[in-house]
C-alpha atoms as a PDB file:
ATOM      1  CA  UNK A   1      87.776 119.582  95.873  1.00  0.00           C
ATOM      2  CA  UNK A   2      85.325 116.428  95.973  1.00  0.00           C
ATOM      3  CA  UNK A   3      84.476 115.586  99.818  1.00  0.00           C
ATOM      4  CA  UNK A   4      85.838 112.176 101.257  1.00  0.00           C
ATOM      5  CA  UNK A   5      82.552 110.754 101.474  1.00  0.00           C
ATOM      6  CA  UNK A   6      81.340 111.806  97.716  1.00  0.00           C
ATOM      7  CA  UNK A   7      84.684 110.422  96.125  1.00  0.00           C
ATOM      8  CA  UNK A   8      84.261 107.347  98.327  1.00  0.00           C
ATOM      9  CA  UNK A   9      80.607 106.265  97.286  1.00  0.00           C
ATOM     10  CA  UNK A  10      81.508 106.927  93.954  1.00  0.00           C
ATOM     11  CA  UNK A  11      84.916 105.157  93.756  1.00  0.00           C
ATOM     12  CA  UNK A  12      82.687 101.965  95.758  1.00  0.00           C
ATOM     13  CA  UNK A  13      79.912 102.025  93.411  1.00  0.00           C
ATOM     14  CA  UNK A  14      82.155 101.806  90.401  1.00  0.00           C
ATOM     15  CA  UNK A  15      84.402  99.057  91.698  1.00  0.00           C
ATOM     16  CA  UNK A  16      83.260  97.424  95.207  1.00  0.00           C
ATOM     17  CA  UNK A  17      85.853  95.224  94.836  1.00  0.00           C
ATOM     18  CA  UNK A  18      89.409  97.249  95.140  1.00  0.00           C
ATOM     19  CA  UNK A  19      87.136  99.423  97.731  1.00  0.00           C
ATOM     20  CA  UNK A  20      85.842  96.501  99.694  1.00  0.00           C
ATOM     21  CA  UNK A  21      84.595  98.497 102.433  1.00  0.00           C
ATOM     22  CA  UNK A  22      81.403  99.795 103.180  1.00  0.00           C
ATOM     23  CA  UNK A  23      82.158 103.135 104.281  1.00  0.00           C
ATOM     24  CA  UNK A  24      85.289 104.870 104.537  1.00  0.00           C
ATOM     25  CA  UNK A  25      87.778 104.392 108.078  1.00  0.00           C
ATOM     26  CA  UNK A  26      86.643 106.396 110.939  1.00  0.00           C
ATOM     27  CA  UNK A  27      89.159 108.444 112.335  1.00  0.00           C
ATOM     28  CA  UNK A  28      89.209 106.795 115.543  1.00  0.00           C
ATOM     29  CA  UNK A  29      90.626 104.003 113.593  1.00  0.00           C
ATOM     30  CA  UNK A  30      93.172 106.174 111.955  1.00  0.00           C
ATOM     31  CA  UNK A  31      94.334 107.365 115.151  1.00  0.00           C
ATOM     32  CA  UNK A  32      94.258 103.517 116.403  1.00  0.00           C
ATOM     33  CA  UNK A  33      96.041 102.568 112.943  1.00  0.00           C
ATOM     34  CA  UNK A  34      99.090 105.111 114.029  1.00  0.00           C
ATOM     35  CA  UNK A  35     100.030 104.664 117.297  1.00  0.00           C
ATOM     36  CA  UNK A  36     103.169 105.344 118.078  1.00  0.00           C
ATOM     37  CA  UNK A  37     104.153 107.034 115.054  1.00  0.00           C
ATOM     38  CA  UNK A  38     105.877 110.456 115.754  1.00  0.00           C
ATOM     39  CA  UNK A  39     108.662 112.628 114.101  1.00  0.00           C
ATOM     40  CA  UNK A  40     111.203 110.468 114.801  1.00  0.00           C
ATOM     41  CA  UNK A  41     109.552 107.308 113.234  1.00  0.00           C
ATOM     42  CA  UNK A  42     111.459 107.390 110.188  1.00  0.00           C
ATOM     43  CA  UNK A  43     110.421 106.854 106.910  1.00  0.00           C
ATOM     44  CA  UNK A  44     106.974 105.540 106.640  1.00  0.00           C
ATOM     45  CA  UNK A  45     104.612 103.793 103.650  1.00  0.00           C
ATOM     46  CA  UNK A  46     101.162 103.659 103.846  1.00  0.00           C
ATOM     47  CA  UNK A  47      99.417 100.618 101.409  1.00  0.00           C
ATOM     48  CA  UNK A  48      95.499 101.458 100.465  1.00  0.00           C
ATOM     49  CA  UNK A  49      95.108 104.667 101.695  1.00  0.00           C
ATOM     50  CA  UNK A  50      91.550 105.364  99.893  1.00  0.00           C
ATOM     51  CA  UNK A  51      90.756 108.742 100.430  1.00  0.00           C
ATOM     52  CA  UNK A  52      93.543 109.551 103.290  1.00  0.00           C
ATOM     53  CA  UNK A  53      91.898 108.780 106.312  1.00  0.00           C
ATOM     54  CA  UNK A  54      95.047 107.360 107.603  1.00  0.00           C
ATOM     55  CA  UNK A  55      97.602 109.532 105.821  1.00  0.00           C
ATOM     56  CA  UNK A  56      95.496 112.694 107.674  1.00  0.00           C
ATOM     57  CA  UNK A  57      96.518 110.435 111.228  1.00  0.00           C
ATOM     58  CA  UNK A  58     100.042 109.948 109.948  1.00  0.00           C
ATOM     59  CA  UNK A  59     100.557 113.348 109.691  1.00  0.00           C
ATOM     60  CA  UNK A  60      98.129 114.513 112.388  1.00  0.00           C
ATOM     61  CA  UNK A  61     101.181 112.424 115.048  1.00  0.00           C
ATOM     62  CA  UNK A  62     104.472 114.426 113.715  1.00  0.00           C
ATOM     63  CA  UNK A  63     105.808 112.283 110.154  1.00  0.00           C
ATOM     64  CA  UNK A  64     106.959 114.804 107.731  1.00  0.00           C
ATOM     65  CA  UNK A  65     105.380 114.452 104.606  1.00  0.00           C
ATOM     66  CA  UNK A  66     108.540 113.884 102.689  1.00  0.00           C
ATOM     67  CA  UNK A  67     108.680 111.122 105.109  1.00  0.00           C
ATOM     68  CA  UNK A  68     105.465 109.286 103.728  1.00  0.00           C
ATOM     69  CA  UNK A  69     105.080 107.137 100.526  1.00  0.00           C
ATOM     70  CA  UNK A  70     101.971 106.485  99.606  1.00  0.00           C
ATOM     71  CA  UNK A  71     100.892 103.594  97.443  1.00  0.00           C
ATOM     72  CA  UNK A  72      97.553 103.672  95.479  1.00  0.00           C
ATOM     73  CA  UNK A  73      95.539 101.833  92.919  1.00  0.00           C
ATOM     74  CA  UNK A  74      92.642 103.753  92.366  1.00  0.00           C
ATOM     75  CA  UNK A  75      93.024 106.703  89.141  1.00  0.00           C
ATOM     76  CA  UNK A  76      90.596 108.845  91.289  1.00  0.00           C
ATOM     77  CA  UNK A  77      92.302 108.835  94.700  1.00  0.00           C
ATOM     78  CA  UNK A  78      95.629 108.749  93.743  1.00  0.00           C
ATOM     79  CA  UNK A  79      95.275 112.612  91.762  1.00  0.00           C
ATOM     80  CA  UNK A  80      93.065 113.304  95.169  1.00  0.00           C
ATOM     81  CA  UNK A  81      95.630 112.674  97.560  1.00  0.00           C
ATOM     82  CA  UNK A  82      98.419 114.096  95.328  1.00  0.00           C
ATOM     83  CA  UNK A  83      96.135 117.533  95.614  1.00  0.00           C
ATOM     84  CA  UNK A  84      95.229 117.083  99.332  1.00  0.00           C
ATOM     85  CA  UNK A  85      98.537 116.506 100.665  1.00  0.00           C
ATOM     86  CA  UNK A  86     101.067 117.954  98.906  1.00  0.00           C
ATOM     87  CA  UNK A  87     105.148 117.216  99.977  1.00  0.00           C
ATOM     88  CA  UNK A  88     103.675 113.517 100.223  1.00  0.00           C
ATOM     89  CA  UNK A  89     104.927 111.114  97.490  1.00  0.00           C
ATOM     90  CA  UNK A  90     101.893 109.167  96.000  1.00  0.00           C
ATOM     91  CA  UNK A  91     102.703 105.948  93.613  1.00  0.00           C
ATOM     92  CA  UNK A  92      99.981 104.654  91.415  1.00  0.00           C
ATOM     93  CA  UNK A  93     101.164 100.844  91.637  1.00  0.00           C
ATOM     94  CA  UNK A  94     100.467  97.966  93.633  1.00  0.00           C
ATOM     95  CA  UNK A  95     102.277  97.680  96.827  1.00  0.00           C
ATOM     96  CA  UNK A  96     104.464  94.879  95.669  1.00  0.00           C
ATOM     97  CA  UNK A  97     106.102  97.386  93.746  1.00  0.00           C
ATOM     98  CA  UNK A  98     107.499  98.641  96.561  1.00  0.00           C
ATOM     99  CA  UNK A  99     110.906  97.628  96.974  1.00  0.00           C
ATOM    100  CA  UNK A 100     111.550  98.725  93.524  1.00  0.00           C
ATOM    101  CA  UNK A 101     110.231 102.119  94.787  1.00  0.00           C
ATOM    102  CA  UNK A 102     111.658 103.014  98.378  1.00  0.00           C
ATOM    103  CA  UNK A 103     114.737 102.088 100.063  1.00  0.00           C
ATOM    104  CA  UNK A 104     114.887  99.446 103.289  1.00  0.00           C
ATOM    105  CA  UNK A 105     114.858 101.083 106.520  1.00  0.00           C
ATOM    106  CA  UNK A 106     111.290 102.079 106.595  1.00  0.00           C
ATOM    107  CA  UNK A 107     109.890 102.406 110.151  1.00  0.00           C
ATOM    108  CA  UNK A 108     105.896 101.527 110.043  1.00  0.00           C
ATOM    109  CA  UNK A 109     104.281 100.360 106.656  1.00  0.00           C
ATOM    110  CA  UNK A 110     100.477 101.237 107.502  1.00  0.00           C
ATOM    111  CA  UNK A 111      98.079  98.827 105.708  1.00  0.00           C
ATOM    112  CA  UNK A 112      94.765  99.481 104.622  1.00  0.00           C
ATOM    113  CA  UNK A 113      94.109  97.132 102.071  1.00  0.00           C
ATOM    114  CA  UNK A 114      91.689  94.249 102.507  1.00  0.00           C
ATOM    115  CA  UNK A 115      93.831  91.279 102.797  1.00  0.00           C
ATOM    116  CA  UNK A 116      91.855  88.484 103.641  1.00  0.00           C
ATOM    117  CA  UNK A 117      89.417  89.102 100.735  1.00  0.00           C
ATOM    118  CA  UNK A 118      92.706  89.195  98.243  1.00  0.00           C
ATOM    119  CA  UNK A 119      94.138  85.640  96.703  1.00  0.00           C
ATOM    120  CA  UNK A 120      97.210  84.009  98.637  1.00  0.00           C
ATOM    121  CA  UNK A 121     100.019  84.215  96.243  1.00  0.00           C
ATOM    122  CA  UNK A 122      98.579  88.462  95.972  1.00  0.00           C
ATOM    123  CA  UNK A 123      98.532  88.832  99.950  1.00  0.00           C
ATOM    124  CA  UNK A 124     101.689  87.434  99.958  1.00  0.00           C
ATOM    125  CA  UNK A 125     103.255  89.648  97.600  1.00  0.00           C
ATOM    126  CA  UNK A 126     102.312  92.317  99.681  1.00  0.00           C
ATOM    127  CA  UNK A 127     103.482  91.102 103.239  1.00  0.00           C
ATOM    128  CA  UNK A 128     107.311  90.513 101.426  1.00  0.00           C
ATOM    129  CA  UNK A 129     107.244  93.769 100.102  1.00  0.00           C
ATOM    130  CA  UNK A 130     106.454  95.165 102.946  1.00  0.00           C
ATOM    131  CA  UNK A 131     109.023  93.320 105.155  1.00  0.00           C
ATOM    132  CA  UNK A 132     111.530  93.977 102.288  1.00  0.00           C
ATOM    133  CA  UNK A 133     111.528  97.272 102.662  1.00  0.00           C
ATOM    134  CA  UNK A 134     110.943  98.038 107.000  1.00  0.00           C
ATOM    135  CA  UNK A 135     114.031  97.991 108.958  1.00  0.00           C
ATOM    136  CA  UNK A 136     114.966  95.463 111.172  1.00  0.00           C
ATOM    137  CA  UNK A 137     112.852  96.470 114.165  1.00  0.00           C
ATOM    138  CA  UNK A 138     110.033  97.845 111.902  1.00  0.00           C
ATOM    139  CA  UNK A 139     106.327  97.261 111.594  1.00  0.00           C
ATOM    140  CA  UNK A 140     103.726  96.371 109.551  1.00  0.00           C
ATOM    141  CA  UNK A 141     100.069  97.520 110.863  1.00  0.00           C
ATOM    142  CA  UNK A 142      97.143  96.282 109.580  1.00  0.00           C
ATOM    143  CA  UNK A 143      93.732  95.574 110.621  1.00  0.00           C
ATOM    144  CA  UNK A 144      90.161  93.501 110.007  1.00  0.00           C
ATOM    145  CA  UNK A 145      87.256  93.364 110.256  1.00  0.00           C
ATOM    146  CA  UNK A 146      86.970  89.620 111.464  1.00  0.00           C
ATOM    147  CA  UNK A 147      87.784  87.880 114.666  1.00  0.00           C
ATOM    148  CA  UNK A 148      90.810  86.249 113.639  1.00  0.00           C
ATOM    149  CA  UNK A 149      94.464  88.234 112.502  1.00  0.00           C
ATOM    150  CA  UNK A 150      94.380  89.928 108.568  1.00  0.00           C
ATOM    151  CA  UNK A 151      97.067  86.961 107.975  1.00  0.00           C
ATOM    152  CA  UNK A 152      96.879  83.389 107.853  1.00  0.00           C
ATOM    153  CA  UNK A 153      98.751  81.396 110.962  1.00  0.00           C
ATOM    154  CA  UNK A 154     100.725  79.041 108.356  1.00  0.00           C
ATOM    155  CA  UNK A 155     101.980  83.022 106.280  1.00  0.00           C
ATOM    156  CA  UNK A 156     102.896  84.143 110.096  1.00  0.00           C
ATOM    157  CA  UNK A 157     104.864  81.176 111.081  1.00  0.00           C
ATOM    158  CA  UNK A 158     106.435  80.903 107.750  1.00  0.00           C
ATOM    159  CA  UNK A 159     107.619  84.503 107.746  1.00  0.00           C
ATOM    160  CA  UNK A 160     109.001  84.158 111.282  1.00  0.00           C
ATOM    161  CA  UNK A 161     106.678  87.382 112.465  1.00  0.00           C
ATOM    162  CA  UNK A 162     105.416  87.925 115.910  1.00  0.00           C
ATOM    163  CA  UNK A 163     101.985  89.497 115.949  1.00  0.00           C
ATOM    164  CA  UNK A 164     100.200  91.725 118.365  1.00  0.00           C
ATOM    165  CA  UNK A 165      96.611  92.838 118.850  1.00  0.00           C
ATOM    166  CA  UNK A 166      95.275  96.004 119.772  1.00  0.00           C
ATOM    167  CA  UNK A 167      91.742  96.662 121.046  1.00  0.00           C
ATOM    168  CA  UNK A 168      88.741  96.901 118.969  1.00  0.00           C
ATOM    169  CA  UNK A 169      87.927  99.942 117.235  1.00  0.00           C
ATOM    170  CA  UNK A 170      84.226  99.858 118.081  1.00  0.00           C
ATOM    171  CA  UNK A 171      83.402 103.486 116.171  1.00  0.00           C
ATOM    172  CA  UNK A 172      84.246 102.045 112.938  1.00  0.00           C
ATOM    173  CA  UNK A 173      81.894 100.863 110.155  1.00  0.00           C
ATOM    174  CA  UNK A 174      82.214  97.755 110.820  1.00  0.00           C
ATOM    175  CA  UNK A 175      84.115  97.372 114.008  1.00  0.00           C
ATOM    176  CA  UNK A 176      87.856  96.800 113.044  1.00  0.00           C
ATOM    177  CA  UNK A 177      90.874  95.222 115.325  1.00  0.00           C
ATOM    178  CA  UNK A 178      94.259  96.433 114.396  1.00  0.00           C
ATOM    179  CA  UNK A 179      97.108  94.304 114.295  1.00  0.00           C
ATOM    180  CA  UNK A 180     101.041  95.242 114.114  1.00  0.00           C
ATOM    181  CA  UNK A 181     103.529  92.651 113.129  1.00  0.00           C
ATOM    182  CA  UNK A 182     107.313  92.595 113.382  1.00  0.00           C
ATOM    183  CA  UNK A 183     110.067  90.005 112.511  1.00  0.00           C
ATOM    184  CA  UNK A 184     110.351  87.367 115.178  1.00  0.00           C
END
């Protein structure tokens, strides 16, 4: 099997864009990303997850992998994750297909896509599917690289969401801040 680092250079070299990061999540963010997550977490869908630094974290804290639904563009990662983590369901569609996909009553939807660097209307589509399918008291994680939240203040107030801010991740290529939002 093709190391994490290999499959990520060569996935970034051949399209920086989807990638749109410079070197692939440190764990220490993974770990940051999946706080609170545990056996008893439910159900939960990770958006982005690249190689599976985060799905490795998910995991790593108790979810089942029948319990995680992974959604992935990329025709390299998706067949890599499918191999490195079997029992884990892996979709190769955008995360707005979602709904369509999994059932409401997710607990967590982990996010590692780069938002702010994606059009509105496409960022958009993401945070409703997301919300469409997490239960009532569920989250949506996320983080960035900037100073600012991954989501626009006018997309936060008009989705009724309360966000909250963790610490920075400071062993991270670039330094990342993780974010977890639930419905107000």
């Amino acid at each position: 099997m093709t190391s994490d680092i290999a499959l990520f250079r060569r996935r970034l070299l051949k399209n920086p864009r989807q990638v749109s990061a410079i070197a692939p999540s440190s764990r220490t963010l993974a770990r940051a990303m999946t706080l609170g997550l545990g056996p008893r977490s439910g159900p939960v869908v990770e958006f982005g997850p690249g190689t599976g630094r985060f799905t490795e974290a998910i995991l790593a804290r108790g979810v089942l992998p029948r319990d995680l639904t992974l959604f992935e563009l990329d025709e390299e990662f998706v067949p890599y994750l499918r191999q490195k983590f079997p029992g884990v369901t892996v979709h190769q569609v955008p995360a707005q297909e979602a709904p369509r996909l999994v059932g409401q009553g997710v607990g967590t939807v982990i996010s590692g896509l780069p938002l702010l660097s994606m059009p509105p209307e496409v960022r958009e589509g993401i945070i409703s599917a997301a919300f469409a399918i997490l239960a009532p008291r569920g989250r949506f994680v996320q983080f960035t690289y900037g100073p600012r939240p991954p989501l626009p203040p006018e997309t936060i107030t008009a989705l009724g969401l309360t966000v909250g801010k963790g610490n920075k991740v400071w062993a991270n290529l670039p330094p990342a801040t993780v974010y977890r939002f639930r419905r107000g």
